[in-house]
N, C-alpha and C. Protein backbone atom coordinates (compact mmCIF):
# COMPACT_ATOMS: atom_id res chain seq x y z
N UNK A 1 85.56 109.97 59.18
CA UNK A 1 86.78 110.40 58.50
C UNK A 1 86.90 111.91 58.68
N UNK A 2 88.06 112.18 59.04
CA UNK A 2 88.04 113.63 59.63
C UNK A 2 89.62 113.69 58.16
N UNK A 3 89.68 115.22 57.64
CA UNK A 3 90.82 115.50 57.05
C UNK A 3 91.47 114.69 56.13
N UNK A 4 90.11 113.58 55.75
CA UNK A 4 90.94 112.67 55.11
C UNK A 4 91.56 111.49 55.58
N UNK A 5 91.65 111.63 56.63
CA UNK A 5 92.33 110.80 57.57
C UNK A 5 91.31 109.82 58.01
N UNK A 6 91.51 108.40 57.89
CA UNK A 6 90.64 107.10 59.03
C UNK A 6 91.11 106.78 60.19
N UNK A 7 90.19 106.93 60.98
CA UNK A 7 90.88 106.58 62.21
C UNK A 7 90.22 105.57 63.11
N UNK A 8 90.38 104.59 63.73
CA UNK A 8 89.93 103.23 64.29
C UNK A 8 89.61 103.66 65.94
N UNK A 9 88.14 104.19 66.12
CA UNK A 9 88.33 104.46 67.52
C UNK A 9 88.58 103.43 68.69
N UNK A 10 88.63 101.95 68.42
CA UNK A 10 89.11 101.03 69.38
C UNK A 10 90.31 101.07 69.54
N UNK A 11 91.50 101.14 68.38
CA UNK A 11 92.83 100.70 68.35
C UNK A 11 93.27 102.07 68.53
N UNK A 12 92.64 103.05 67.56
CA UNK A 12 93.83 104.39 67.75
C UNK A 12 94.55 104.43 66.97
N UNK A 13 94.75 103.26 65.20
CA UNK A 13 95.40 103.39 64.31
C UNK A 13 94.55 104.21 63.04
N UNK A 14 95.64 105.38 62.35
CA UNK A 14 94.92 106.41 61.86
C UNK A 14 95.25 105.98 60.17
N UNK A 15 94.86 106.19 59.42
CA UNK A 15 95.34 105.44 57.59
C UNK A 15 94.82 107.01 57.17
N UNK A 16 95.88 107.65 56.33
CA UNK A 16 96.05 108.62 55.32
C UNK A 16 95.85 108.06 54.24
N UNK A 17 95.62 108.84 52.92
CA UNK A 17 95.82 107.87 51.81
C UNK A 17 96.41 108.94 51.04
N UNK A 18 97.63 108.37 49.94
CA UNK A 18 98.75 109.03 49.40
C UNK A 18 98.99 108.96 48.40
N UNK A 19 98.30 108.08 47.73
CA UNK A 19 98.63 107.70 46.53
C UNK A 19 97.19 106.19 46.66
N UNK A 20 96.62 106.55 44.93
CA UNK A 20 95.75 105.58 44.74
C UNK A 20 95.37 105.67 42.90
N UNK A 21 96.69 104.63 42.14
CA UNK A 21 96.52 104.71 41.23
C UNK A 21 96.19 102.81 40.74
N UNK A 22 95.91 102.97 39.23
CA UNK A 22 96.35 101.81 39.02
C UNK A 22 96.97 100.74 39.40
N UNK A 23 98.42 100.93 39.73
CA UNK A 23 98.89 100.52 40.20
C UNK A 23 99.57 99.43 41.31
N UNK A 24 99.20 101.16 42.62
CA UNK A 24 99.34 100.59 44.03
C UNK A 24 98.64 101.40 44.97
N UNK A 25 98.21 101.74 45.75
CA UNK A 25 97.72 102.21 46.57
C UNK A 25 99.01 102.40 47.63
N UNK A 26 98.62 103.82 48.07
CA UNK A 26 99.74 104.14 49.42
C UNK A 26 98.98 104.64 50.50
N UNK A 27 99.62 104.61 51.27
CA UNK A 27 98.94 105.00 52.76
C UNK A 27 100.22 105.06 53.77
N UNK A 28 100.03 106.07 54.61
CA UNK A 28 100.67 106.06 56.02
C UNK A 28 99.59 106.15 56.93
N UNK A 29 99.84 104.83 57.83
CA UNK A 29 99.16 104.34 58.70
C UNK A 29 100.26 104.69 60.16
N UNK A 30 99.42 105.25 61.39
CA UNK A 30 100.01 105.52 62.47
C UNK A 30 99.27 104.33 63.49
N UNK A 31 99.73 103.82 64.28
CA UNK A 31 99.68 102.52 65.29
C UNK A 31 100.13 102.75 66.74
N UNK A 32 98.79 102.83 67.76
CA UNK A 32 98.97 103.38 69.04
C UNK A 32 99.78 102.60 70.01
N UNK A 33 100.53 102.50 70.54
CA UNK A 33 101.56 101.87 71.86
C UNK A 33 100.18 100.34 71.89
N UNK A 34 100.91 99.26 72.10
CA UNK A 34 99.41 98.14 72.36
C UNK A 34 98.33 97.84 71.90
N UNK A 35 98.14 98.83 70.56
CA UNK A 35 97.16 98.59 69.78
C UNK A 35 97.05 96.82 69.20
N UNK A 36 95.66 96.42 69.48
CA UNK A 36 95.52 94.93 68.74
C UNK A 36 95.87 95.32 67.52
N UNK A 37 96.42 94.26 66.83
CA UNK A 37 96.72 94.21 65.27
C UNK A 37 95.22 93.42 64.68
N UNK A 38 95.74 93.59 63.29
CA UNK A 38 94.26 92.94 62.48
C UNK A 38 94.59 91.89 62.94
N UNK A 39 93.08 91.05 62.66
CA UNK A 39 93.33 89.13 62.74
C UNK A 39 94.46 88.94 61.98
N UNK A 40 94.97 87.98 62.08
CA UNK A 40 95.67 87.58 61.25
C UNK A 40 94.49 86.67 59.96
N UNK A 41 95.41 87.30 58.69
CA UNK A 41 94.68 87.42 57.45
C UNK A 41 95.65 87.09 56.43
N UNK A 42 94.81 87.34 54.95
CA UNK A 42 95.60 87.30 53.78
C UNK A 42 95.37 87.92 52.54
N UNK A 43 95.83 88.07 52.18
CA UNK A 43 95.85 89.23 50.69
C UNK A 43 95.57 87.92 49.27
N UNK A 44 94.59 87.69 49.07
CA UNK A 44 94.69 86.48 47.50
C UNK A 44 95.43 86.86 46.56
N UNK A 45 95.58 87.68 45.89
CA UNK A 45 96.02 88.58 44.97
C UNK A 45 96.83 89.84 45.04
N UNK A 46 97.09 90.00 46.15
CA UNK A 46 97.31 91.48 46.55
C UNK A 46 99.16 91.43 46.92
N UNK A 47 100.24 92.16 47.13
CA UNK A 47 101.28 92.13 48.00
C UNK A 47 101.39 93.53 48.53
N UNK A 48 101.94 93.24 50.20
CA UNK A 48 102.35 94.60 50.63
C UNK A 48 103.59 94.97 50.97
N UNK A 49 103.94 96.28 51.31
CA UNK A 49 105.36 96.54 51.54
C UNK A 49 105.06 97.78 52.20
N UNK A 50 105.52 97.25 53.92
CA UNK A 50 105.21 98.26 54.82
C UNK A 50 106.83 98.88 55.22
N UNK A 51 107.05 99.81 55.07
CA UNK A 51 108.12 100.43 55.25
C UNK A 51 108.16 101.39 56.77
N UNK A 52 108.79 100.89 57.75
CA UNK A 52 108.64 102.11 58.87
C UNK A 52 108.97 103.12 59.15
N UNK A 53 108.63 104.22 59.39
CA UNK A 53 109.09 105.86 59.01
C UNK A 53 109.14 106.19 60.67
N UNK A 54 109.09 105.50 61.65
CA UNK A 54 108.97 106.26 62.45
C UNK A 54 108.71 105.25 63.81
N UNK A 55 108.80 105.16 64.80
CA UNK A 55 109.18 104.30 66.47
C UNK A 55 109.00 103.08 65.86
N UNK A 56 107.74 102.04 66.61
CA UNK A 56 107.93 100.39 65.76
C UNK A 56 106.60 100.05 65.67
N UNK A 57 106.72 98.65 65.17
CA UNK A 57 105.33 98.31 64.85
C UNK A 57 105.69 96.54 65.38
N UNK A 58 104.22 95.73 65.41
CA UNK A 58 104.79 93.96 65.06
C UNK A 58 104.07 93.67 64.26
N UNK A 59 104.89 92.87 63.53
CA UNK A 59 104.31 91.73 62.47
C UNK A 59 104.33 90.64 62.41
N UNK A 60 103.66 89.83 62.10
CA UNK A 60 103.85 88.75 62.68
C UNK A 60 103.46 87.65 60.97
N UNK A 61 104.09 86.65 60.86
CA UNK A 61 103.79 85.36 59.41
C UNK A 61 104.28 84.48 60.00
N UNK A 62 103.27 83.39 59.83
CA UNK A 62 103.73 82.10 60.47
C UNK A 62 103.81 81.99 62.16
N UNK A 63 104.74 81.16 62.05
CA UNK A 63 104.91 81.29 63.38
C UNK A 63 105.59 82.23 64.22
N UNK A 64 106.08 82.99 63.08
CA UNK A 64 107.19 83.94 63.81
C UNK A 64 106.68 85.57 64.18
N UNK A 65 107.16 85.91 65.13
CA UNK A 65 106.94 87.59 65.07
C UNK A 65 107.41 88.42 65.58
N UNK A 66 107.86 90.07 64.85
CA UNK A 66 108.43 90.64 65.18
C UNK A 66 108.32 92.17 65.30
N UNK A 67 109.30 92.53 65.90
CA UNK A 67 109.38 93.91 65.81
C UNK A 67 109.98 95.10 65.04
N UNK A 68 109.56 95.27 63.77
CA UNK A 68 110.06 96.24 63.28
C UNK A 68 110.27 97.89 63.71
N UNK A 69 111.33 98.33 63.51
CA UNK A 69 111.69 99.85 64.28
C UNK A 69 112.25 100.54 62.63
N UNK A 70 112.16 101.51 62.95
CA UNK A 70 112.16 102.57 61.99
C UNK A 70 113.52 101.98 61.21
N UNK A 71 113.16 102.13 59.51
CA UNK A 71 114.20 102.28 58.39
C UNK A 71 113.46 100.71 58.32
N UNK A 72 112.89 100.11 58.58
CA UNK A 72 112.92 98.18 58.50
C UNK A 72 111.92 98.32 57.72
N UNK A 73 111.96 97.17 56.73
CA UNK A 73 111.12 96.94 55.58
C UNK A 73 110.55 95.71 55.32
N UNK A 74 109.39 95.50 55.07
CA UNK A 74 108.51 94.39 55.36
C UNK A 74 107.55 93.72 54.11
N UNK A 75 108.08 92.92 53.24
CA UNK A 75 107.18 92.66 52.49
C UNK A 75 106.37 91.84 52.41
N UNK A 76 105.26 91.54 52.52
CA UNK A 76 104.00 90.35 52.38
C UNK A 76 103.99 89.95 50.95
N UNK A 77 103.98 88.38 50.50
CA UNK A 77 103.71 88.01 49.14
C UNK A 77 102.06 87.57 49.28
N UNK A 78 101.30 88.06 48.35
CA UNK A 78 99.94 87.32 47.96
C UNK A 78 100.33 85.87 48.80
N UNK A 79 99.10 85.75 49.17
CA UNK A 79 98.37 84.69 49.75
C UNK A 79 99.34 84.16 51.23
N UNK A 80 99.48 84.86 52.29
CA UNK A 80 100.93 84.42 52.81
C UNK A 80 99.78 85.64 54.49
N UNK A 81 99.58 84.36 54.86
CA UNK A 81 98.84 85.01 56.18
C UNK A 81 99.71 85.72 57.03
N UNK A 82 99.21 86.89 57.97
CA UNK A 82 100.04 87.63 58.75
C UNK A 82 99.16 88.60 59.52
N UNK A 83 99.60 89.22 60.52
CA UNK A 83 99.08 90.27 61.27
C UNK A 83 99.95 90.77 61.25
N UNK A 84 99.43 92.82 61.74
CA UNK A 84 100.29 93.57 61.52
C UNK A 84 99.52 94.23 62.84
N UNK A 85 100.08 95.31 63.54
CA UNK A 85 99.38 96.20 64.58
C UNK A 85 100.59 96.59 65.07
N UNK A 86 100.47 97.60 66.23
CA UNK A 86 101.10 98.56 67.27
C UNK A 86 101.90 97.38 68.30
N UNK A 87 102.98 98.03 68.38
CA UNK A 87 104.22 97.97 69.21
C UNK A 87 103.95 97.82 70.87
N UNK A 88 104.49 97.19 71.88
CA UNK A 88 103.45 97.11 72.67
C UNK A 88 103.54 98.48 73.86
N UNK A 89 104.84 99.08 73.39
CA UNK A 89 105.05 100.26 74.09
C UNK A 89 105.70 101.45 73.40
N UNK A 90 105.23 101.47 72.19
CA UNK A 90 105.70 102.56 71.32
C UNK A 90 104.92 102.51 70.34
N UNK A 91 104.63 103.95 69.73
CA UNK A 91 104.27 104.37 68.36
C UNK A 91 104.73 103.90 67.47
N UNK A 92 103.79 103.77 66.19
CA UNK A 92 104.90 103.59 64.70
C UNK A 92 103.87 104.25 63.99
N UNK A 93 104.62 104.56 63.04
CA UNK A 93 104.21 105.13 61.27
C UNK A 93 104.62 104.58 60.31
N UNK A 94 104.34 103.37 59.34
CA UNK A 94 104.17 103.00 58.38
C UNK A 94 104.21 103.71 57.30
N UNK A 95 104.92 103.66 55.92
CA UNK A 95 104.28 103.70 54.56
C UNK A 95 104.30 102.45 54.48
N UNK A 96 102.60 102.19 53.52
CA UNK A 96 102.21 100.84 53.62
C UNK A 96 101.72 101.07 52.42
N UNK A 97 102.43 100.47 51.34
CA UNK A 97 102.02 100.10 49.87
C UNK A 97 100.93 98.66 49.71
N UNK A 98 100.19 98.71 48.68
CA UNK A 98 99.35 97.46 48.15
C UNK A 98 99.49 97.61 46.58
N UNK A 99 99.77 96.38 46.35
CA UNK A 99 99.61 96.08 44.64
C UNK A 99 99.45 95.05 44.13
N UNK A 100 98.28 94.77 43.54
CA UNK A 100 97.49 95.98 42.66
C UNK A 100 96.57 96.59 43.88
N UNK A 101 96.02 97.79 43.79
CA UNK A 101 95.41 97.78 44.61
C UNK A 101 93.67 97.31 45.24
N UNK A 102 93.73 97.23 44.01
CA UNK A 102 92.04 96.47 43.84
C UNK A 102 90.93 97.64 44.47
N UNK A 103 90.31 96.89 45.51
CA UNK A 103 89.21 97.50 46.26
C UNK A 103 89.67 97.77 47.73
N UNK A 104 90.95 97.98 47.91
CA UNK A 104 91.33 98.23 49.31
C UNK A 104 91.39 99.12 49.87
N UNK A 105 91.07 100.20 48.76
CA UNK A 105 90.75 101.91 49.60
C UNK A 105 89.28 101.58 49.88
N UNK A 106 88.64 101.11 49.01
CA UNK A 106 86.90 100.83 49.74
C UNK A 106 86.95 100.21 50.94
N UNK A 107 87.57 99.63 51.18
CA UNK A 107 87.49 98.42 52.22
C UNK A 107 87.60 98.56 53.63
N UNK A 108 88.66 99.68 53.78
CA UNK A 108 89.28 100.71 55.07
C UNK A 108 88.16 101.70 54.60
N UNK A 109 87.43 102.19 54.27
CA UNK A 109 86.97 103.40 54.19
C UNK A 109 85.52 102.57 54.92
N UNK A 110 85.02 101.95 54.46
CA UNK A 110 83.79 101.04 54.82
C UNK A 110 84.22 100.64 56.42
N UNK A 111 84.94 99.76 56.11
CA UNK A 111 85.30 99.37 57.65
C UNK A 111 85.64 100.11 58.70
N UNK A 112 86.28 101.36 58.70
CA UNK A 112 86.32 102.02 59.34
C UNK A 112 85.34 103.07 60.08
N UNK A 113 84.43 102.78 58.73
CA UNK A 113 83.23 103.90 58.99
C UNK A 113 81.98 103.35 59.88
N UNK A 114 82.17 101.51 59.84
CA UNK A 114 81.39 100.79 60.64
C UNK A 114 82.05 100.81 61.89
N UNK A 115 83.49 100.79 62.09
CA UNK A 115 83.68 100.64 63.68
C UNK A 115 83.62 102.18 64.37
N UNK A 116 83.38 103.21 63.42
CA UNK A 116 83.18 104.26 64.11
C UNK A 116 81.57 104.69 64.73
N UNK A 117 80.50 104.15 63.51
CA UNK A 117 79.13 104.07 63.68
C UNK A 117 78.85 103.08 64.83
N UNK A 118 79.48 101.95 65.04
CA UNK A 118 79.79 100.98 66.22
C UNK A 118 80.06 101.88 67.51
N UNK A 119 80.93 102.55 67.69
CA UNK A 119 81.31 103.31 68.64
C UNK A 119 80.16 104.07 69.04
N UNK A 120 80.07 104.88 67.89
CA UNK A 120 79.09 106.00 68.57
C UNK A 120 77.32 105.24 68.93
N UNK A 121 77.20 104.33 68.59
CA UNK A 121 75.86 103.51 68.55
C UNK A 121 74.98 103.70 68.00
N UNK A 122 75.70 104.17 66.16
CA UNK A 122 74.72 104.42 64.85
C UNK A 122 74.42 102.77 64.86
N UNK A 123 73.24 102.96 64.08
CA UNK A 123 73.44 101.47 62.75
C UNK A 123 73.24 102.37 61.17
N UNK A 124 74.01 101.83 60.72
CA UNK A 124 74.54 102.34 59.35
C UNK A 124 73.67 101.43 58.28
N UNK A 125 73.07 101.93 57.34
CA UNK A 125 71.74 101.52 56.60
C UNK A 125 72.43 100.76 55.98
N UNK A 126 73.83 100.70 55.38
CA UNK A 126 74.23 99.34 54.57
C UNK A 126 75.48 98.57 55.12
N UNK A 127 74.95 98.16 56.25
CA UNK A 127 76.01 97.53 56.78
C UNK A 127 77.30 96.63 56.45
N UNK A 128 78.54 96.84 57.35
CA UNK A 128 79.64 96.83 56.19
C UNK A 128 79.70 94.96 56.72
N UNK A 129 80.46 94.01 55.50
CA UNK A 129 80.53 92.77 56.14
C UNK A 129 81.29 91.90 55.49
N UNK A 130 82.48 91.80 56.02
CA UNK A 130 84.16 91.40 55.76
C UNK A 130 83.96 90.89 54.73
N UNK A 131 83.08 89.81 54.49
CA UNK A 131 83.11 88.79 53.17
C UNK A 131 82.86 89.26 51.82
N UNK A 132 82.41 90.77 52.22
CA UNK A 132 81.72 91.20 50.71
C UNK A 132 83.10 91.52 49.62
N UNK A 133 84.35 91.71 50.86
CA UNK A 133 85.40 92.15 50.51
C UNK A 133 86.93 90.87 50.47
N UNK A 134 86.06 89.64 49.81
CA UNK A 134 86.71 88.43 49.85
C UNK A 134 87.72 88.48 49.06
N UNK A 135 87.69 89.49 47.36
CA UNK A 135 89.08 89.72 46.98
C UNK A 135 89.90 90.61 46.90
N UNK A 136 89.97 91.03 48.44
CA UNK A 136 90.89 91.80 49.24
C UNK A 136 91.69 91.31 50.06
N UNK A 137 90.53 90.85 51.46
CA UNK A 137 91.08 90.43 52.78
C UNK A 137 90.65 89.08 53.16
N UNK A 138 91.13 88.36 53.22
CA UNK A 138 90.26 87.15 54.03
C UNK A 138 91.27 86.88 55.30
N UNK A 139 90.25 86.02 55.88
CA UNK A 139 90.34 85.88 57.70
C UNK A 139 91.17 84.50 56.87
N UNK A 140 92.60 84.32 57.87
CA UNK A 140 93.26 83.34 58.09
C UNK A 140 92.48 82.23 58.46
């Protein structure tokens, strides 16, 4: 984590964090031209609302998927599988709300810090491992 900033050295998608109350958790997330998106996943408890500030992004629920471009607004309901990632030839910037927010600033902060220790060819003494974070994210 450099400045605060997470950044995914495989994908090239960077998560700010902007807000982390009670509430909701905020973040602007930036998404490189072709970046893989997450698995497709699901929130148990959680809803999001990714708002685009800037070139595009895809999202994808169900069977369907698309391309959001700047001003487009995107909401996920709890429990409602989806992937999200980079545009396949353009940038995007996200504000990407969660609420409530639970443990989802831990979750990117952990995970991110393993695919960076991954990269560089640390092993990290408490290794991070998706399931610990079952009422957050789960794998579709």
């Amino acid at each position: 984590m450099s400045d605060g900033v997470l950044t995914n050295p495989f994908t090239g998608q960077t998560i700010m964090f902007v807000e982390d109350s009670e509430d909701v958790l905020v973040m602007v997330s930036t998404y490189k031209p072709g970046g893989a998106p997450a698995p497709a996943h699901f929130h148990p408890s959680q809803e999001e609302r990714f708002t685009v500030l800037a070139g595009s992004v895809r999202a994808g629920t169900g069977d369907e998927t698309q391309v959001l471009r700047t001003g487009d607004v995107l909401e996920i309901p709890a429990g409602i599988p989806h992937e999200f990632g980079g545009s396949p030839d353009e940038e995007g910037t996200v504000r990407w709300e969660v609420r409530p927010p639970l443990r989802t600033r831990e979750f990117f902060e952990r995970l991110f810090g393993a695919l960076n220790a991954a990269n560089e060819g640390r092993e990290e003494d408490d290794p991070f491992d998706v399931a610990d974070y079952e009422d957050v994210f789960r794998i579709a």
